[in-house]
Protein backbone atom coordinates (compact mmCIF):
# COMPACT_ATOMS: atom_id res chain seq x y z
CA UNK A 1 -312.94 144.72 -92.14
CA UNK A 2 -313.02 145.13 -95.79
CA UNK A 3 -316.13 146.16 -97.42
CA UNK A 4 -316.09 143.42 -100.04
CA UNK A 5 -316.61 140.89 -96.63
CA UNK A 6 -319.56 142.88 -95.64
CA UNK A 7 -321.36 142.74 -98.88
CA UNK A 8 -320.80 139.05 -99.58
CA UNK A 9 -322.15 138.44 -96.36
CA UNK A 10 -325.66 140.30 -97.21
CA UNK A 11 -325.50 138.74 -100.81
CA UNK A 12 -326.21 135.44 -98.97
CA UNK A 13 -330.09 134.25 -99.74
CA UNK A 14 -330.11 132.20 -96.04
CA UNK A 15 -328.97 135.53 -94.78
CA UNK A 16 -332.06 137.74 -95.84
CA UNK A 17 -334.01 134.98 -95.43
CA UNK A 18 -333.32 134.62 -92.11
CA UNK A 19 -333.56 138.20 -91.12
CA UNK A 20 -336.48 138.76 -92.88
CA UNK A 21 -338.25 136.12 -91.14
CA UNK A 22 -336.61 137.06 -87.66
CA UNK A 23 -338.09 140.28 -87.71
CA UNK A 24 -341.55 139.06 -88.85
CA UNK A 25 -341.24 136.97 -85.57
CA UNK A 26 -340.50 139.68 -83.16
CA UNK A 27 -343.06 142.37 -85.09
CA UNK A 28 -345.79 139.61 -84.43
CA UNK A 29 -344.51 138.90 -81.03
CA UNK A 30 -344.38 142.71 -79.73
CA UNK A 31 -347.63 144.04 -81.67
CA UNK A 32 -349.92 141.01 -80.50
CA UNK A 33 -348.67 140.52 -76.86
CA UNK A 34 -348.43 142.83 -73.91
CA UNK A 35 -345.05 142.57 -72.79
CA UNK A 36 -346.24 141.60 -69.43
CA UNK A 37 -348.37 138.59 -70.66
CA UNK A 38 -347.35 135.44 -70.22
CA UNK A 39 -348.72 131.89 -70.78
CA UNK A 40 -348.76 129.89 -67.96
CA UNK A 41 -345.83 127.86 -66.64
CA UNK A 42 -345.56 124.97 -65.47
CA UNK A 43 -345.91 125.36 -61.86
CA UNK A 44 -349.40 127.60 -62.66
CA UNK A 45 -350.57 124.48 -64.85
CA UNK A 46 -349.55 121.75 -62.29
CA UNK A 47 -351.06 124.10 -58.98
CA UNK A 48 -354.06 125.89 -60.56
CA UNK A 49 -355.06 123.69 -63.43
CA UNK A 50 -354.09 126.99 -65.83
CA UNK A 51 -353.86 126.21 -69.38
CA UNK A 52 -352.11 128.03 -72.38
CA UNK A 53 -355.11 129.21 -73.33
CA UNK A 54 -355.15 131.32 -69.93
CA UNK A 55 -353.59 134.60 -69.71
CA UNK A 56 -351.45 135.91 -66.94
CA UNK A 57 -350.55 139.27 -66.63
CA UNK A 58 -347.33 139.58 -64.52
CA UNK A 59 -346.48 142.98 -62.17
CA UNK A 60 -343.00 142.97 -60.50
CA UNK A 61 -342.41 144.00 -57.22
CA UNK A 62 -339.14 145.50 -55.62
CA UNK A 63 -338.28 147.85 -52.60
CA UNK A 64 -335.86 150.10 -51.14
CA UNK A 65 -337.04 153.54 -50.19
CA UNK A 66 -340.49 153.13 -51.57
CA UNK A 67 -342.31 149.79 -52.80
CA UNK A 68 -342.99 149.78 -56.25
CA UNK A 69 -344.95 148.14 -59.05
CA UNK A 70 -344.31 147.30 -62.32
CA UNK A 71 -346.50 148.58 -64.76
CA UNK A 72 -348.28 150.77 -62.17
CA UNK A 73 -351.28 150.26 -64.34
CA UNK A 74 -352.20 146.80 -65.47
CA UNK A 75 -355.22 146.64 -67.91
CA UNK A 76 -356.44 142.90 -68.42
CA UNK A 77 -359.53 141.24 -69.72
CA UNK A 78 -361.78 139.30 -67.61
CA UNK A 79 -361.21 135.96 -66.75
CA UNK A 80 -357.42 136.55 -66.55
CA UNK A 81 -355.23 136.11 -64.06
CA UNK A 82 -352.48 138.28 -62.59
CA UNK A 83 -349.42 137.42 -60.98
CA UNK A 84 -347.43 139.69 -58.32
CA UNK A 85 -343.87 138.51 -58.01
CA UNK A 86 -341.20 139.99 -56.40
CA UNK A 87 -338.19 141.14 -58.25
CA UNK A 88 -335.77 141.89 -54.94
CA UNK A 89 -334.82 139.84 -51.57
CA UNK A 90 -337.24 142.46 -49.81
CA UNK A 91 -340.53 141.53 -48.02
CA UNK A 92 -343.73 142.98 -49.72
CA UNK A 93 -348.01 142.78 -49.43
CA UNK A 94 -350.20 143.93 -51.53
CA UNK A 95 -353.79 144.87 -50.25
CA UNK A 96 -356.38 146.16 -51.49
CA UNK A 97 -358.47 148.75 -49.63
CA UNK A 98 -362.20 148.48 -49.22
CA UNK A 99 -362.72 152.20 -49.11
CA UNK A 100 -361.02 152.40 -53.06
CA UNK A 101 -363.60 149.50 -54.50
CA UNK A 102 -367.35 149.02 -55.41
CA UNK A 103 -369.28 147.10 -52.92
CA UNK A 104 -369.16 144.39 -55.66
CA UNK A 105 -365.43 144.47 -56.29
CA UNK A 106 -365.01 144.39 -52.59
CA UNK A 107 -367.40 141.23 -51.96
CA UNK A 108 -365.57 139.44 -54.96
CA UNK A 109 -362.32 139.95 -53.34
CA UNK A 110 -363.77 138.63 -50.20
CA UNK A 111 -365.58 135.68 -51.27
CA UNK A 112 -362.38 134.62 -53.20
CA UNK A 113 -360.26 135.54 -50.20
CA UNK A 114 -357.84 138.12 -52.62
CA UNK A 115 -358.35 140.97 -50.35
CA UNK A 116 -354.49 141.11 -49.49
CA UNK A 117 -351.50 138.45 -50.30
CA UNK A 118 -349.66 137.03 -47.74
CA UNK A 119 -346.21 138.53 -47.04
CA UNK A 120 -343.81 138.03 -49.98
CA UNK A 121 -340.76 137.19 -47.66
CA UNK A 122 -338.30 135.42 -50.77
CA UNK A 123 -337.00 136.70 -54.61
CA UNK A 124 -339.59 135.39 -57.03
CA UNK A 125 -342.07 134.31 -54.06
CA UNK A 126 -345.65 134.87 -56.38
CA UNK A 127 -349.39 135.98 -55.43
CA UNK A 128 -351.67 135.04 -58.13
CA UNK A 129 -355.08 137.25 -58.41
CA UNK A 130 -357.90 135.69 -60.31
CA UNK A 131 -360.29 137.61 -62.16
CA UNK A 132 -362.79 135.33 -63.13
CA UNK A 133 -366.21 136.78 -62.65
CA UNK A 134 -364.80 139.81 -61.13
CA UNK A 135 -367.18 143.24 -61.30
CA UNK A 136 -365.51 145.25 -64.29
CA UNK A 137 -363.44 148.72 -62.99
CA UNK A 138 -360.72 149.29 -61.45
CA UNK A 139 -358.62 147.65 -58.46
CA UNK A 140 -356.46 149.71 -56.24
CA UNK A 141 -354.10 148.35 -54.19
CA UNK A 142 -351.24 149.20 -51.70
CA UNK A 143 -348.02 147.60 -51.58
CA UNK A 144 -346.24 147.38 -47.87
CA UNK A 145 -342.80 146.26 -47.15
CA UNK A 146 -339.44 147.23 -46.46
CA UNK A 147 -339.87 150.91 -47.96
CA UNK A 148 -342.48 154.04 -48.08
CA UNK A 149 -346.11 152.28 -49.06
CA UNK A 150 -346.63 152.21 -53.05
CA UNK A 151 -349.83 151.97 -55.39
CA UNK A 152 -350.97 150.11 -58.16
CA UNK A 153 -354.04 149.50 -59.81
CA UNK A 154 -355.42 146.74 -62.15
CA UNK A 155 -357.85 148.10 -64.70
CA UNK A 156 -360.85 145.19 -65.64
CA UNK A 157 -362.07 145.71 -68.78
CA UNK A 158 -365.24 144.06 -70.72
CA UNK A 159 -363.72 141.09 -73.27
CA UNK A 160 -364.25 143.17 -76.65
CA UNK A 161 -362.64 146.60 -74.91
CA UNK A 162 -359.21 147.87 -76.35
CA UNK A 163 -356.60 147.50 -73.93
């Protein structure tokens, strides 16, 4: 390619402009948005009565010789929800053990009957946590499936706390 190509090509104003405001996009996108934040879809609107002003914080699931989570860590803000999905054709549970939690945490997850998911038997078959009124701290949980047992833990924070 000739040079002379190259340079008449970046001499274009729509080209610039276009970059320039490309970039701004994804710069605002990335430093504003966890990566794992997501409005909510349709299905969460339709099922739950979610709105975009709702937050849900997705972890991925997979398997093979030891379940795994994805972040390991999940920091959200009260209120929010988080959604559990799995990211292979294995089966996987999360639970959450009543020895790792508050007395609180533990009666939250009971009275909203989020102590454990059901078994996530399909790819993409979701568990949705809500965290709405939920005692601040942080959530353990186990994941059991096909593999070794993994760990996560979700991180509640107070609305004004850096995340």
């Amino acid at each position: 390619m000739k040079s002379g190509y190259f340079w008449a090509l970046l001499s274009r104003p729509f080209s610039w402009v276009s970059v320039l405001f490309s970039g701004a996009l994804i710069f605002q996108t990335v430093s504003c948005t966890p990566e794992n934040e997501y409005p909510p879809d349709e299905l969460l609107q339709a099922e739950l009565g979610l709105t975009f002003e709702d937050r849900v914080y997705r972890v991925a699931l997979t398997g093979g010789a030891a379940e795994q989570a994805d972040p390991v860590v999940l920091s959200i803000k009260q209120g929010a929800f988080v959604e559990f999905i799995t990211a292979d054709g294995f089966i996987h549970e999360v639970i959450f053990d009543e020895d790792s939690l508050s007395s609180d945490q533990w009666s939250f997850l009971e009275k909203t009957d989020q102590t454990a998911s059901p078994p996530l038997i399909e790819l993409e078959s979701r568990y949705i946590l809500a965290f709405e009124g939920a005692p601040l701290g942080r959530y353990p949980y186990q994941i059991e499936g096909n593999g070794n047992p993994g760990r996560g833990v979700i991180v509640l924070l107070k609305p004004d706390d850096q995340q």
